[in-house]
Each structure stands twice: as C-alpha cells, then as structure tokens.
Protein backbone atom coordinates (compact mmCIF):
# COMPACT_ATOMS: atom_id res chain seq x y z
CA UNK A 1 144.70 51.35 267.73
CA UNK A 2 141.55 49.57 269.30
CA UNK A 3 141.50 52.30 272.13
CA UNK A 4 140.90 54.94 269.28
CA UNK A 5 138.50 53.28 267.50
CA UNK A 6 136.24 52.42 270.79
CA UNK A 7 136.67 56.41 271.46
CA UNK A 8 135.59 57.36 268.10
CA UNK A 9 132.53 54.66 268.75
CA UNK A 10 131.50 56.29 271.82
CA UNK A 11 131.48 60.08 270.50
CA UNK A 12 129.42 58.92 267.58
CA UNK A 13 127.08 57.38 270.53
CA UNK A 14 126.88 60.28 272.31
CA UNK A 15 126.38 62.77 269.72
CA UNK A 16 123.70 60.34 268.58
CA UNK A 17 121.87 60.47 271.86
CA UNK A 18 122.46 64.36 272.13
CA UNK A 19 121.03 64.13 268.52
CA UNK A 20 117.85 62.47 270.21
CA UNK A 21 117.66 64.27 273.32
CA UNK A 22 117.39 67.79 271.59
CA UNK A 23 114.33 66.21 269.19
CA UNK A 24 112.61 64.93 271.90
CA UNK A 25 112.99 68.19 274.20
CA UNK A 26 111.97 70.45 271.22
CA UNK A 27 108.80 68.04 270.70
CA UNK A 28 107.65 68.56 274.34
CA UNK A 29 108.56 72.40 273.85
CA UNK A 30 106.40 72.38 271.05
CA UNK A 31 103.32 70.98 273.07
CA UNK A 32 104.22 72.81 275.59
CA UNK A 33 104.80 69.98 277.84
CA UNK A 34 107.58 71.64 279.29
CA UNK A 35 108.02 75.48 279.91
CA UNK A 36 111.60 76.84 278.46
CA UNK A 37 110.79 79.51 281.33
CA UNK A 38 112.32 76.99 284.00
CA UNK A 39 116.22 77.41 284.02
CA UNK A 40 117.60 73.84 283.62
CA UNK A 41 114.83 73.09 280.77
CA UNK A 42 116.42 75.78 279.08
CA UNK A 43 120.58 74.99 279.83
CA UNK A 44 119.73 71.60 278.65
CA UNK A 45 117.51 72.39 275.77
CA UNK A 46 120.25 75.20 274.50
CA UNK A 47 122.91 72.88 275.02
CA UNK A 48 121.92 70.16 272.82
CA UNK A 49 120.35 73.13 270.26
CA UNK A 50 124.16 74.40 269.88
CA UNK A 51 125.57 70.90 269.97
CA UNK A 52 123.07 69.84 267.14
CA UNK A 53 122.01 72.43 264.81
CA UNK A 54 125.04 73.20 263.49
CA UNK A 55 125.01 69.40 261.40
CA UNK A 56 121.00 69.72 261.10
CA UNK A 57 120.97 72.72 259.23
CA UNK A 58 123.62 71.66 256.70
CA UNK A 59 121.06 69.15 256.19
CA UNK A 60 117.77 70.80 256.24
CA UNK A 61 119.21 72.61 253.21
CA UNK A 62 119.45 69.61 250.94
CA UNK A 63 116.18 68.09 252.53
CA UNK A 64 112.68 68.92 250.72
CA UNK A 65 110.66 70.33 253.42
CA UNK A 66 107.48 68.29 254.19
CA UNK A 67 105.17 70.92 256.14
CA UNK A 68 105.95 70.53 259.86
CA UNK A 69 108.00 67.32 259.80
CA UNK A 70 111.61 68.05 260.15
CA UNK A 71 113.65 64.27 259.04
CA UNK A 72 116.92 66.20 259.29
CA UNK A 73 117.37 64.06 262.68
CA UNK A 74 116.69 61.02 261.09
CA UNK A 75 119.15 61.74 258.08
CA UNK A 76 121.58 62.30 260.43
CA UNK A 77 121.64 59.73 262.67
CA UNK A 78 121.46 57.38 259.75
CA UNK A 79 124.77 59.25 258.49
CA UNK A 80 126.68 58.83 261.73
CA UNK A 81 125.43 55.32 261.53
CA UNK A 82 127.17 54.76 258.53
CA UNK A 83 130.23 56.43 258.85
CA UNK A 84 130.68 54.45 262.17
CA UNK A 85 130.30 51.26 260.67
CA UNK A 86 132.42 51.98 257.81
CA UNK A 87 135.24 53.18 260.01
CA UNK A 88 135.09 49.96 261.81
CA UNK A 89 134.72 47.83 258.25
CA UNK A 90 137.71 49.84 256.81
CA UNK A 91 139.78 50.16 259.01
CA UNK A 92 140.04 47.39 262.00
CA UNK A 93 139.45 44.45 259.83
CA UNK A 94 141.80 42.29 262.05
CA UNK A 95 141.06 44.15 265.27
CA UNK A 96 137.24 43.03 265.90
C-alpha cells in the first residue's frame, strides 16, 4: 500500500514540474528569449502545452481574467498540492 502511495506522490511531482516547465518556456516564448523555430524548443514546449492545458483551461474558465496575468498555474499547483496531502492525511494514517 506504501508503494502506491509513493507512486501517486511522484506523478503529482512530476506533473507539478511539467506544470512549471511549460510556464516558464511560454514566458521566454513570450520575450522571445527562445525561438519556437528551433525543433527541440518546440517538441518540448508542445509536449508540456498538451500535457498541461488540458487542466489549465478547466481552470481559466472559473478564473477572473486579470489582463495579461494568467494564475491558472498557480491554482493548480496549489490544487495538486492539496489533493496530495490529503491523500496521504486520509488515507496512510499508520503508514508514515
């Protein structure tokens, strides 16, 4: 049972950091710090775009928009936060 749990920890971590990756890539996009032209800039940038935007936009609905600030990557890393630590809380209260 502590094998799934420590799996379930380390997707969360992982989609977390893919989470991060994508907002930082699309930042340096933006200034055009980096050039989508060059082939693994893109693979990696439209990896983590598929990977991610599927939970961001069922955020960015509910969020208020506030010009050019997107929080939806905040909101969700806070949620995965959460539901990570509640797993654990719930249910391994013996196990940790």
């Amino acid at each position: 049972m502590k094998s799934i749990f420590i799996l379930l920890d380390s997707v969360i971590t992982i989609y977390i950091w893919i989470i991060i990756i994508n907002a930082i890539l699309s930042w340096l996009v933006t200034f055009n710090i980096l050039n989508t032209q060059n082939r693994f800039v893109f693979s990696v940038l439209n990896t983590t775009y598929k990977l991610a935007d599927p939970a961001l936009n069922k955020i960015r609905r509910f969020l208020p928009t506030f010009g050019s600030i997107d929080l939806s990557p905040v909101v969700l890393i806070l949620v995965l936060l959460f539901i990570r630590n509640l797993i654990f809380e719930i249910f391994s209260p013996g196990l940790f």
